[in-house]
Protein backbone atom coordinates (compact mmCIF):
# COMPACT_ATOMS: atom_id res chain seq x y z
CA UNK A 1 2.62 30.71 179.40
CA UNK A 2 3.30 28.18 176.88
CA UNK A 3 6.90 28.92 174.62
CA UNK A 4 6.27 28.15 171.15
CA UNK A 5 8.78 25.55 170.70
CA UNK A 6 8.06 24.06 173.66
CA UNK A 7 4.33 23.14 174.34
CA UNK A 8 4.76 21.78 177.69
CA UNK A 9 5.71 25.43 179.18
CA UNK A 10 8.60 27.91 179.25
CA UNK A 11 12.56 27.39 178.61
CA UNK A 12 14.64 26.98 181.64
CA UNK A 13 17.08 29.66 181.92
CA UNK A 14 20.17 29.66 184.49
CA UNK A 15 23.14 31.75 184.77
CA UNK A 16 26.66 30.09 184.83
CA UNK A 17 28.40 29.98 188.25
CA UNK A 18 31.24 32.14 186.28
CA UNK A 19 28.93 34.49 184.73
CA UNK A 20 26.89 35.00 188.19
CA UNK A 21 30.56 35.96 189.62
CA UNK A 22 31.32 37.99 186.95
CA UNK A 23 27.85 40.14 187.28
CA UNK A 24 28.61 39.99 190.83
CA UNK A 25 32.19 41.81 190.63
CA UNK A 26 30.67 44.54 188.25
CA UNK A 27 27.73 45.51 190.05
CA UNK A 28 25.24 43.92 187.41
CA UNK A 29 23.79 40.66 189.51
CA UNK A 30 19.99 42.39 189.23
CA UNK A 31 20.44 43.62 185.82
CA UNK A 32 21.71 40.08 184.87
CA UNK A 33 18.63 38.11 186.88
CA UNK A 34 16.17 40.07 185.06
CA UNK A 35 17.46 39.17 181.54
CA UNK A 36 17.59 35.78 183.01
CA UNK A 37 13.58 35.37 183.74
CA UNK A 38 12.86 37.95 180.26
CA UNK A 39 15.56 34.83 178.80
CA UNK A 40 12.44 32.50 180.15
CA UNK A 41 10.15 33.74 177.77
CA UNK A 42 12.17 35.64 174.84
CA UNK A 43 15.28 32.81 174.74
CA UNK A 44 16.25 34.39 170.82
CA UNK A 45 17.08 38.04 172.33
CA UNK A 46 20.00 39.92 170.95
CA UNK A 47 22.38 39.47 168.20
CA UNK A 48 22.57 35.57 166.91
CA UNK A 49 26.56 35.07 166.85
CA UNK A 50 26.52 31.62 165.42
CA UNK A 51 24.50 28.00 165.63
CA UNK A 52 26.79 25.34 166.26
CA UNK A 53 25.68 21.36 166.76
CA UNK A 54 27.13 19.50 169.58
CA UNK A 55 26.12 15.71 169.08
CA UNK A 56 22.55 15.65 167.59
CA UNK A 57 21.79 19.14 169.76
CA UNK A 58 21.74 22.48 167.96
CA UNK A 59 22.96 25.61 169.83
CA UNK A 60 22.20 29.12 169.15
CA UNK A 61 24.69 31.60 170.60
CA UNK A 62 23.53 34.97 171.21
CA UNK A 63 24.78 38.31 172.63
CA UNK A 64 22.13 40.85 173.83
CA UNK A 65 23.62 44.17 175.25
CA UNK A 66 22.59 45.73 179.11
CA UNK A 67 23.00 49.59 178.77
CA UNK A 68 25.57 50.84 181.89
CA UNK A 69 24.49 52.47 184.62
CA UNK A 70 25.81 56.39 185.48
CA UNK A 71 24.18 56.67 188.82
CA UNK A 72 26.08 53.37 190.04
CA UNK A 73 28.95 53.94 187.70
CA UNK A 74 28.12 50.10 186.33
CA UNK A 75 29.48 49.55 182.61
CA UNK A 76 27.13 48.61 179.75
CA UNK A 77 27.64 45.14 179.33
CA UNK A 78 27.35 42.82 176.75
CA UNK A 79 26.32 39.13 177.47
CA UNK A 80 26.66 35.76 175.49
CA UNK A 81 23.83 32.92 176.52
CA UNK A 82 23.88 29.79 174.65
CA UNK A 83 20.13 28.41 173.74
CA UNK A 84 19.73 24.82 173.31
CA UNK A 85 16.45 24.65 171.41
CA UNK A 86 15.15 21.15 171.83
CA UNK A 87 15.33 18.15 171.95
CA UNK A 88 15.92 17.18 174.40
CA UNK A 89 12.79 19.01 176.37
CA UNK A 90 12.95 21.54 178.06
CA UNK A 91 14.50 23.80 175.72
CA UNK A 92 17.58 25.81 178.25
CA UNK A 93 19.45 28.99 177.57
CA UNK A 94 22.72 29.36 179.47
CA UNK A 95 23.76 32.42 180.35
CA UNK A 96 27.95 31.95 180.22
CA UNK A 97 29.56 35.25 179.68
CA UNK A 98 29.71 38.81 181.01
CA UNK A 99 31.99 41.06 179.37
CA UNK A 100 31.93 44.99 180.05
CA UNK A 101 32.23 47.41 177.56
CA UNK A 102 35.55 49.52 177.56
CA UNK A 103 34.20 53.39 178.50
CA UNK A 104 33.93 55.94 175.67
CA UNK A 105 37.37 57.33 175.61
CA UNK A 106 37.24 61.43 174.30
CA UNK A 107 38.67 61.85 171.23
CA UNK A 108 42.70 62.75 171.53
């Protein structure tokens, strides 16, 4: 399947050796690997946080959020992956951050 801003195929999505760590130590490494390939295909998901330019390259930062699991006791997390649009071909999203959400504390 072709991504629209890239004719020649999909975006190449990788998770960060940090992040993959990070997913690792809360339980999340399959949750993160399948926002990783839905990344290949959807590289705009969740909230845009800002566009910055590095050299001629514009980067989108975005943070979508992974609801926690209860069975597994696994925190909803939220993520930050950087997409580099293009050029330079492919286009790449970089997933670089896993931070979990503090649990819902009961009102004192």
């Amino acid at each position: 399947m072709s991504h629209p801003d890239h004719p020649g195929g999909e975006v190449v999505a990788v998770v960060t050796d940090r992040a993959a760590q990070r997913a690792k130590e809360l339980g999340a490494d399959q949750p993160i690997e399948r926002l990783r390939r839905e990344l290949e295909h959807q590289p705009r998901l969740g909230w845009l946080i800002r566009t910055i330019t590095e050299a001629t390259q514009q980067i989108e930062l975005y943070s979508p959020r992974i609801e926690g699991d209860p069975g597994t006791g696994r925190p909803a997390i939220n993520v930050v992956h950087a997409y580099s649009p293009a050029p330079p071909w492919p286009p790449t999203v970089r997933i670089a951050a896993i931070v979990p959400e503090d649990p819902s504390r009961p009102h004192q």
